[in-house]
Protein backbone atom coordinates (compact mmCIF):
# COMPACT_ATOMS: atom_id res chain seq x y z
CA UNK A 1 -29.44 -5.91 -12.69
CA UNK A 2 -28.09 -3.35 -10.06
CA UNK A 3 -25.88 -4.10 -7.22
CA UNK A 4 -25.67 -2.74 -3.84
CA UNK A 5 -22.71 -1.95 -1.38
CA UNK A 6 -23.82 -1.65 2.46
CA UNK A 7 -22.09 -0.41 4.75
CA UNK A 8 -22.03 -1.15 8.71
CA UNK A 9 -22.78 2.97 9.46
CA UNK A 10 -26.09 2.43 7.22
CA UNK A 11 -24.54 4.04 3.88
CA UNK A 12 -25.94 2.30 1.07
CA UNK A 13 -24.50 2.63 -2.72
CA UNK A 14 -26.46 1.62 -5.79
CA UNK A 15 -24.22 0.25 -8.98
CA UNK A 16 -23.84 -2.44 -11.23
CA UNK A 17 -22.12 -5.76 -10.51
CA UNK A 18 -19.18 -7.39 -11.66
CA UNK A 19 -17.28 -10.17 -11.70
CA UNK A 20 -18.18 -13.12 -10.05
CA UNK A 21 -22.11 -13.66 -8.82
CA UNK A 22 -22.81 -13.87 -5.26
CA UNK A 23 -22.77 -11.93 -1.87
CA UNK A 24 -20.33 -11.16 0.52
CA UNK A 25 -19.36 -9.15 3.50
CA UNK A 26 -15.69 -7.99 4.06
CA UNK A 27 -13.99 -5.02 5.25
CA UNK A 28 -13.94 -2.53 3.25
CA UNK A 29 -10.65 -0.32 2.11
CA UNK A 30 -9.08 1.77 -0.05
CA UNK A 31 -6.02 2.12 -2.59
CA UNK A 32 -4.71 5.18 -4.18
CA UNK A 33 -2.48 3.56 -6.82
CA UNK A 34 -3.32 4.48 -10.19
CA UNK A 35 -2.21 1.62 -11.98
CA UNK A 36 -1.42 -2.29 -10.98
CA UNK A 37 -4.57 -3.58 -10.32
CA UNK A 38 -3.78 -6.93 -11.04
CA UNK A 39 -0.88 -6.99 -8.55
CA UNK A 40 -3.28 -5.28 -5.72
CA UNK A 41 -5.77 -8.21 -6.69
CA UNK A 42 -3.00 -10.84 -5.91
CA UNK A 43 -1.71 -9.33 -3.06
CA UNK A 44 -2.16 -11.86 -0.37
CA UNK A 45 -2.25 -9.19 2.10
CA UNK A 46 -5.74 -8.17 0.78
CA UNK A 47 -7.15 -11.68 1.85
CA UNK A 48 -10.22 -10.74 4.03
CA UNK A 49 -10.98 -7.39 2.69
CA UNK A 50 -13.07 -5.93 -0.13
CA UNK A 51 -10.59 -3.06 -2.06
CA UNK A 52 -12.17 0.14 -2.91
CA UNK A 53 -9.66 1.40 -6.15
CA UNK A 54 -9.96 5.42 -6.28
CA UNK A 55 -8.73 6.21 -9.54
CA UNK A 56 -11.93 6.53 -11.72
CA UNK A 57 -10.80 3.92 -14.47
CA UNK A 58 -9.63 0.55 -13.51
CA UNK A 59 -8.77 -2.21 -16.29
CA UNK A 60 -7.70 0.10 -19.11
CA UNK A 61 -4.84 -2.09 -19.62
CA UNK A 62 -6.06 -5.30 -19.38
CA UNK A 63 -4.95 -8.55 -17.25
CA UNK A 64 -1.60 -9.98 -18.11
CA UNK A 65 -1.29 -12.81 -15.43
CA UNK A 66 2.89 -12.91 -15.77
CA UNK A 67 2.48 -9.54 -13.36
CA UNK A 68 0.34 -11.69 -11.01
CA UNK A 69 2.11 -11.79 -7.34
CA UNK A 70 1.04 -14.50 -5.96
CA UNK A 71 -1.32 -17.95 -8.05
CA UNK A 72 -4.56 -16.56 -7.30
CA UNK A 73 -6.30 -13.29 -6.45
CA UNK A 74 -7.35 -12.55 -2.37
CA UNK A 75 -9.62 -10.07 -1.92
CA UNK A 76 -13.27 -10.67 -0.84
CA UNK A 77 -14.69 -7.92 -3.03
CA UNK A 78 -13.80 -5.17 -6.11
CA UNK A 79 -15.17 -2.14 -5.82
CA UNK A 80 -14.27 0.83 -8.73
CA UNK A 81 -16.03 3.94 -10.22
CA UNK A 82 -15.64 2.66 -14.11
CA UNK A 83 -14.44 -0.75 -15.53
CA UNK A 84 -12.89 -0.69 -18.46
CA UNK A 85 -14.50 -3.23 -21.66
CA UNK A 86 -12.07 -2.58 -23.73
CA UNK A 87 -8.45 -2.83 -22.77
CA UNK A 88 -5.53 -1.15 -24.52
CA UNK A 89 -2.05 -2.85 -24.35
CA UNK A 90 -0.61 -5.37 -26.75
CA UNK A 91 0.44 -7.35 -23.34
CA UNK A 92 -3.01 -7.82 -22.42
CA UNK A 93 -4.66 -11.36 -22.54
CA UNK A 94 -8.34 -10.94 -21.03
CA UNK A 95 -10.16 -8.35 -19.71
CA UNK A 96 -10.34 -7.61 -15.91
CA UNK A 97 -13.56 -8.40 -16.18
CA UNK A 98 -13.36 -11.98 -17.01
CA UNK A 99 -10.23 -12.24 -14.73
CA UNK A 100 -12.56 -11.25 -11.51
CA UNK A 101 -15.16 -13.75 -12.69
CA UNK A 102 -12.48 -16.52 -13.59
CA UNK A 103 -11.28 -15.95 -9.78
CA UNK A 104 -14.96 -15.93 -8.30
CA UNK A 105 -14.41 -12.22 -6.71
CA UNK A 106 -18.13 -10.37 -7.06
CA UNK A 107 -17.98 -7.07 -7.19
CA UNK A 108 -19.44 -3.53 -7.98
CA UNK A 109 -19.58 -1.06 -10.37
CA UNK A 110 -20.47 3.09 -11.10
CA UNK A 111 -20.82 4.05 -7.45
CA UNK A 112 -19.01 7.38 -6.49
CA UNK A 113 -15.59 5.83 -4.92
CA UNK A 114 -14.87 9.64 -3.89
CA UNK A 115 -17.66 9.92 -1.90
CA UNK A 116 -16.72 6.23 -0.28
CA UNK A 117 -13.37 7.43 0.25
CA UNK A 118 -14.06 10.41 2.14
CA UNK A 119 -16.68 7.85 4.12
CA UNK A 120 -14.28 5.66 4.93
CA UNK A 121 -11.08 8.34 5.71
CA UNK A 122 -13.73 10.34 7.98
CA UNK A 123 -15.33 7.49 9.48
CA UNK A 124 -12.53 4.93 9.85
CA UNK A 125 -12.40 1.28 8.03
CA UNK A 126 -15.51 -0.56 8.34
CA UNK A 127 -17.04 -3.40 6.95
CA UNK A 128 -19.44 -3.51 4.36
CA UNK A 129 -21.60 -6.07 1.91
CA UNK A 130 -21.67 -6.28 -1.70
CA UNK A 131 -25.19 -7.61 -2.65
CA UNK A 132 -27.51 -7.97 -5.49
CA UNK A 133 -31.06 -8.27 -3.53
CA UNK A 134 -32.47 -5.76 -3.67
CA UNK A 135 -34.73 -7.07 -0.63
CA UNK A 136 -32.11 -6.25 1.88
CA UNK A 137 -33.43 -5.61 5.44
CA UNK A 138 -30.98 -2.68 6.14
CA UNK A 139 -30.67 -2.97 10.21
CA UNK A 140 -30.30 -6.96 9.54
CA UNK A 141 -27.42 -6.55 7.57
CA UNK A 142 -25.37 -3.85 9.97
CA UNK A 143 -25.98 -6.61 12.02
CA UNK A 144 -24.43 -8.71 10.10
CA UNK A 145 -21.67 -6.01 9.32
CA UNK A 146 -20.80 -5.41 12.48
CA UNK A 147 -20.66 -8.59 13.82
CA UNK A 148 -17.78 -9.73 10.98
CA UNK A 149 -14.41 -10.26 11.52
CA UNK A 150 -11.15 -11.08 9.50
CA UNK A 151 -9.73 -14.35 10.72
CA UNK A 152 -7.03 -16.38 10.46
CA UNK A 153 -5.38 -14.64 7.50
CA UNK A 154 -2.47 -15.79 7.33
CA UNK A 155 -3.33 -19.34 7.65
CA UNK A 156 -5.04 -19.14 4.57
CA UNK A 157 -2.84 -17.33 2.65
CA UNK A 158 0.88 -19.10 3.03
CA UNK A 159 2.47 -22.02 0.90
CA UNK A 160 1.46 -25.84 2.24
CA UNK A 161 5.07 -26.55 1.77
CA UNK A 162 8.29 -25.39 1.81
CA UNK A 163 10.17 -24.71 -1.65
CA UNK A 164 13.25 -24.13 -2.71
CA UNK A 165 14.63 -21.14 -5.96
CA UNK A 166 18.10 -22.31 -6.10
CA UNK A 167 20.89 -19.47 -5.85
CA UNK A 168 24.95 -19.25 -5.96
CA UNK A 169 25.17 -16.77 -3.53
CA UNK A 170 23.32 -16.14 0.22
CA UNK A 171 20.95 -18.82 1.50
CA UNK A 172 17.86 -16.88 2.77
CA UNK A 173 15.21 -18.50 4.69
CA UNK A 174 11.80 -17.03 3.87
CA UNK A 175 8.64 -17.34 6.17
CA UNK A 176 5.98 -16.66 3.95
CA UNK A 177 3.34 -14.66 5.57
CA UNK A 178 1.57 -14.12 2.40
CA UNK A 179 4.12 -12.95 0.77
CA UNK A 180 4.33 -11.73 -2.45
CA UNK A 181 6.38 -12.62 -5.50
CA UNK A 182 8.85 -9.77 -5.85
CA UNK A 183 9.98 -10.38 -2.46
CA UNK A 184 11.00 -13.83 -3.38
CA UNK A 185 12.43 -12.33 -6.76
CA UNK A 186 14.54 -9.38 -5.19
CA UNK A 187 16.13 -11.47 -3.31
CA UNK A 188 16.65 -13.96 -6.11
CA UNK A 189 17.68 -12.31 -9.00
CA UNK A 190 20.48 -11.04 -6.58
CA UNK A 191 21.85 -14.34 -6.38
CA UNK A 192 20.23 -15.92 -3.13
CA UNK A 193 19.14 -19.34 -2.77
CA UNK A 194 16.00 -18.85 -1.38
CA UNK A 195 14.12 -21.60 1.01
CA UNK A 196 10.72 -20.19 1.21
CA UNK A 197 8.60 -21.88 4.61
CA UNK A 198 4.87 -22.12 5.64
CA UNK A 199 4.32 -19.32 8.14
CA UNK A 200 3.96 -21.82 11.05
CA UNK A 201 7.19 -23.21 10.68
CA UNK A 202 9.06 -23.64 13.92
CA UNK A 203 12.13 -21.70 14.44
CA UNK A 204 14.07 -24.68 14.73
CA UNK A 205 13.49 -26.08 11.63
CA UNK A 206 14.50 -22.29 9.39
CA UNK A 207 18.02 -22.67 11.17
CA UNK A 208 18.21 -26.22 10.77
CA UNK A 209 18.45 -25.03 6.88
CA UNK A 210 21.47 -23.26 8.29
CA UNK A 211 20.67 -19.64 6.35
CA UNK A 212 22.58 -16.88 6.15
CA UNK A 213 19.45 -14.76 6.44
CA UNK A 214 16.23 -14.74 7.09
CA UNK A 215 13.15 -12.57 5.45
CA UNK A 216 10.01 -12.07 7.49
CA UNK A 217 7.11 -11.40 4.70
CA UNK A 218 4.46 -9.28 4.07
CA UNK A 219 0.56 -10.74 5.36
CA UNK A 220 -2.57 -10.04 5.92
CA UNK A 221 -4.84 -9.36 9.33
CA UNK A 222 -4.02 -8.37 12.56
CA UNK A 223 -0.74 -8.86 13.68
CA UNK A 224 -1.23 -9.71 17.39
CA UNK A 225 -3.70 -12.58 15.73
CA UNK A 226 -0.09 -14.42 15.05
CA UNK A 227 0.63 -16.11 18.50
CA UNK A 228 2.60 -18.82 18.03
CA UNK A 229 4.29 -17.37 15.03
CA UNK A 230 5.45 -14.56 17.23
CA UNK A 231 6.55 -17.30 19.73
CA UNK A 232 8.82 -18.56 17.28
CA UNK A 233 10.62 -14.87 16.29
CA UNK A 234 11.02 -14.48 19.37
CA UNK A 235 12.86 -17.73 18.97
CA UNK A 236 14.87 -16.19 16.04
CA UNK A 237 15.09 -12.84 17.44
CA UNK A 238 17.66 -14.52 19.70
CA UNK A 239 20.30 -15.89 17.07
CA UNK A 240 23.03 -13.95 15.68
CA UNK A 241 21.41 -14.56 11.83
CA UNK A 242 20.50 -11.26 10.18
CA UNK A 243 17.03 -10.89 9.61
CA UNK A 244 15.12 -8.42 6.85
CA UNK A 245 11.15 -8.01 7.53
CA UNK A 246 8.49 -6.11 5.56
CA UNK A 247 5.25 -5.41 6.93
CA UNK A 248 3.49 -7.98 8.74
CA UNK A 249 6.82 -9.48 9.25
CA UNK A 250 8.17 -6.16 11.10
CA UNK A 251 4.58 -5.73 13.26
CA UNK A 252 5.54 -9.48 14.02
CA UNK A 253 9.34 -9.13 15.23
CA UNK A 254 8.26 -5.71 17.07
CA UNK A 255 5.46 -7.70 18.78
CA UNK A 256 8.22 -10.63 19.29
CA UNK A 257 10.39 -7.58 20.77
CA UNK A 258 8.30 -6.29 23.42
CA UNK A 259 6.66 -3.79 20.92
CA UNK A 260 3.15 -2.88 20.63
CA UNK A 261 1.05 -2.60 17.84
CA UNK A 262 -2.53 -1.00 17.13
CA UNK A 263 -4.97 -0.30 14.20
CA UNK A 264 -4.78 2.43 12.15
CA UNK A 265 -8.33 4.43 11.29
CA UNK A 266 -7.81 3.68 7.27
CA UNK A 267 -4.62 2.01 7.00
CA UNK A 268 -2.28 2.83 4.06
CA UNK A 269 -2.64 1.57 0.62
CA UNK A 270 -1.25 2.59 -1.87
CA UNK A 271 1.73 3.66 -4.21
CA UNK A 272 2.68 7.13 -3.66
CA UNK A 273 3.95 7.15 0.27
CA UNK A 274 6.61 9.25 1.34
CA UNK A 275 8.86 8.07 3.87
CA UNK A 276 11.72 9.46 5.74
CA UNK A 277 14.87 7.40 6.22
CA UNK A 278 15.77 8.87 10.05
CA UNK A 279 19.92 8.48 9.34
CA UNK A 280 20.24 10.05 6.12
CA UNK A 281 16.78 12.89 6.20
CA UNK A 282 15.94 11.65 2.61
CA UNK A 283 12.67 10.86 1.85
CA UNK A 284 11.37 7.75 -0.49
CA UNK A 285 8.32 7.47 -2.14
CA UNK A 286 7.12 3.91 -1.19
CA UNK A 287 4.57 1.17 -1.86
CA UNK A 288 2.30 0.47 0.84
CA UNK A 289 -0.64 -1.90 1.98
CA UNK A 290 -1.43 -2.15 5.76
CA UNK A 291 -4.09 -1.59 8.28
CA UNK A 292 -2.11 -1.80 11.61
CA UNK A 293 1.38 -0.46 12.48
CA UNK A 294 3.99 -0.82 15.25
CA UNK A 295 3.02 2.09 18.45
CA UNK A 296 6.89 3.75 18.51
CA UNK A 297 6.01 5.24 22.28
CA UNK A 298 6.25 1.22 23.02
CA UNK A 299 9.56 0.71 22.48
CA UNK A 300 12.36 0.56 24.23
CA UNK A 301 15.47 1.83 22.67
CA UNK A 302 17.55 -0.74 24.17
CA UNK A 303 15.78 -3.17 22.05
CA UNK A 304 15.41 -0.97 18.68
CA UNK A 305 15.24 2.32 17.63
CA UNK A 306 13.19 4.02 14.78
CA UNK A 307 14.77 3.95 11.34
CA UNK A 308 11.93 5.35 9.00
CA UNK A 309 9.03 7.09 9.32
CA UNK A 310 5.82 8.45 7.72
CA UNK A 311 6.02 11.80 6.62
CA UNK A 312 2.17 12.32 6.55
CA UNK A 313 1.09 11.08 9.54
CA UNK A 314 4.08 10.39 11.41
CA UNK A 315 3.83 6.81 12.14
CA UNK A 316 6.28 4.22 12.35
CA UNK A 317 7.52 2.66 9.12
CA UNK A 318 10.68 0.73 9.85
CA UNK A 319 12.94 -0.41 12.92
CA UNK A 320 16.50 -1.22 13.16
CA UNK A 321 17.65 -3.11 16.30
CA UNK A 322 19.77 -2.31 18.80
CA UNK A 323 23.00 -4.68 18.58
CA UNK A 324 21.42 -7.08 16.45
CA UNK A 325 21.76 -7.75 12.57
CA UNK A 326 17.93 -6.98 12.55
CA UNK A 327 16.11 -3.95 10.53
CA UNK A 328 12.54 -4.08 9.46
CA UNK A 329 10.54 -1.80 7.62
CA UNK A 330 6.97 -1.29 7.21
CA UNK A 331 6.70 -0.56 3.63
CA UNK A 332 7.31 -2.25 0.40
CA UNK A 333 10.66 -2.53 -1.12
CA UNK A 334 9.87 -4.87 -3.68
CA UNK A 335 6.69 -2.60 -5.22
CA UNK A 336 5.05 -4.62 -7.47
CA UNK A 337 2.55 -2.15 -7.60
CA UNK A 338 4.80 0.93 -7.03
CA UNK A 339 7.78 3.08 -7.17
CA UNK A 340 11.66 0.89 -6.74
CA UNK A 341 12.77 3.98 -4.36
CA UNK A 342 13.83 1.98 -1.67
CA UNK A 343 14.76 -1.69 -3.23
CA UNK A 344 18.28 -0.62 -2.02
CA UNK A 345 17.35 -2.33 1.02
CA UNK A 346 17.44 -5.72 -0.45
CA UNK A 347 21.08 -5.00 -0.99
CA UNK A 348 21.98 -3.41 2.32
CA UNK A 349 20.11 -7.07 3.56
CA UNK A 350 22.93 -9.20 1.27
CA UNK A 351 25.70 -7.01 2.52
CA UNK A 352 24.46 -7.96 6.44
CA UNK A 353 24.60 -11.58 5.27
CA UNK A 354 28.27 -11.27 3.35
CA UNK A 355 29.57 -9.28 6.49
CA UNK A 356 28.27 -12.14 8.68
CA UNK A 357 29.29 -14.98 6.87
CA UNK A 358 33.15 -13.84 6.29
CA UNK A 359 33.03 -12.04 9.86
């Protein structure tokens, strides 16, 4: 059986399918990182889009689900040059084979990902079908393609409930976004008591907890999507309590700010972005997964100035604002695919809190 990926421009790849049966249309990117395929899988941040991996050889090492970051995987679609039969790695419990067809994803097989790449760098993100008809009607389906759009994200992505990982040290309330496990396990293995909330908790009820911080998390879709959550940062914005936000979470409080924030062409995905830390001139290699970011001509430096930024392409990658406790970064920390570079921020985050609470 051969399977087809479509894109909305009229590009159409020929392959073979895996994982789960079915069809779907999503929008299509890419990711660099060479390994942690199972953590990109359960990134919630992925929810809505189908990920292109460009390394040649995905599932070498096999699925172990304790590296999972979040209970299930998001993504609408898998899309790789080779998948591996035949993992190597005595941590390995299934294939990620059977793992893509135990979580329903369909996906596709032995196309040339280089080729997409370039496609989709050149071109800009688009959306795309993964199909096995092969009785397609090609100008039905851009149609279709260009028609689609990734909706509420983050509703579909955050806990039901709020939970509690008990801690002797700072309370941190944590508005989960989508976020992913290592955030929650930075901060805990550091010694917070962690409260993590749905993401349309009301600001009232994170300080009724009475935290000493609180963590904005990563998420998927666009940010300006999030109107009433950005209603209530704004709401939290106002407090004295330091807050610590990563990725959707700092488009959010920037958009809560005054900020703007726009799409970028391709986004960045990956594990190998440098970034520049604008106080000190070093420069950390970071893990990244985001296809908007915060316009830095928008604000006002009254309200925040620019703490990191991309050394590729120059964009934004972290805030820290002006008389408040607040900094905000647009980059991973916690990795989980990635390099650890810049997990120093979780402790510059429980130093805030300390400072605050004996202040």
């Amino acid at each position: 059986m051969k399977a087809y990926l479509i894109l909305e421009d009229g590009h159409v790849f020929t392959g073979v399918p895996i994982g789960a049966p079915g069809e779907v249309i999503s929008e299509i990117v890419f990711n660099t990182s060479m390994t942690g395929y199972l953590e990109v899988l359960t990134d919630p941040s992925y929810a809505g889009q189908a990920v292109v991996m460009t390394y040649p050889l995905i599932g070498n090492y096999g699925v172990c689900r304790e590296d999972m970051e979040s209970g299930k995987a998001w993504p609408d679609g898998y899309i790789v040059r080779e998948l591996s039969r035949i993992p190597s790695n005595f941590r390995s419990r299934e294939t990620l084979r059977h793992f893509l067809e135990d979580q329903g994803i369909p996906g596709i097989a032995g196309i040339d990902t280089r080729q997409l790449t370039r496609i989709l760098r050149e071109s800009g993100t688009m959306n795309g079908m993964i199909t096995t008809d092969a009785s397609f009607d090609l100008e039905e389906v851009k149609a279709k393609l260009k028609a689609y759009r990734v909706q509420k994200a983050v509703e579909r992505v955050t806990c039901r409930e709020a939970y509690t990982l008990e801690g002797e040290g700072c309370r941190v309330a944590l508005l989960d976004l989508g976020a992913k496990k290592n955030i929650i396990r930075s901060l805990h293995k550091r010694g917070c008591r962690v409260t993590v909330y749905p993401a349309f908790t009301s600001a009232q009820e994170l300080l009724a907890g009475q935290p000493d911080g609180i963590m904005l998390s990563n998420g998927p879709g666009d940010p300006k999507e999030c109107v009433s959550i950005i209603e209530e940062i704004r709401k939290l914005y106002q407090t004295d309590i330091p807050i610590f936000a990563i990725c959707l979470g700092h488009q959010l409080m920037a958009l809560a700010a005054g900020a703007d924030t726009y799409k970028l062409k391709y986004g960045h995905r990956g594990g190998n972005h440098p970034v520049k830390d604008l106080r000190t001139g070093r420069v950390y290699i970071s893990s990244q997964n985001h296809g908007y970011a915060v316009d830095g001509k928008s604000l006002d430096p009254k309200v925040a100035v620019p703490a990191f930024v991309n050394v590729n392409d120059g964009t934004n990658e972290g805030l820290c604002y002006t008389g408040k406790d607040i900094f905000t970064v647009q980059f991973h920390p916690e990795a989980s695919p990635g390099p650890q570079d810049s997990g120093y921020l979780f402790d510059r985050f429980i130093e805030t809190m300390e400072v605050r609470k004996h202040a």
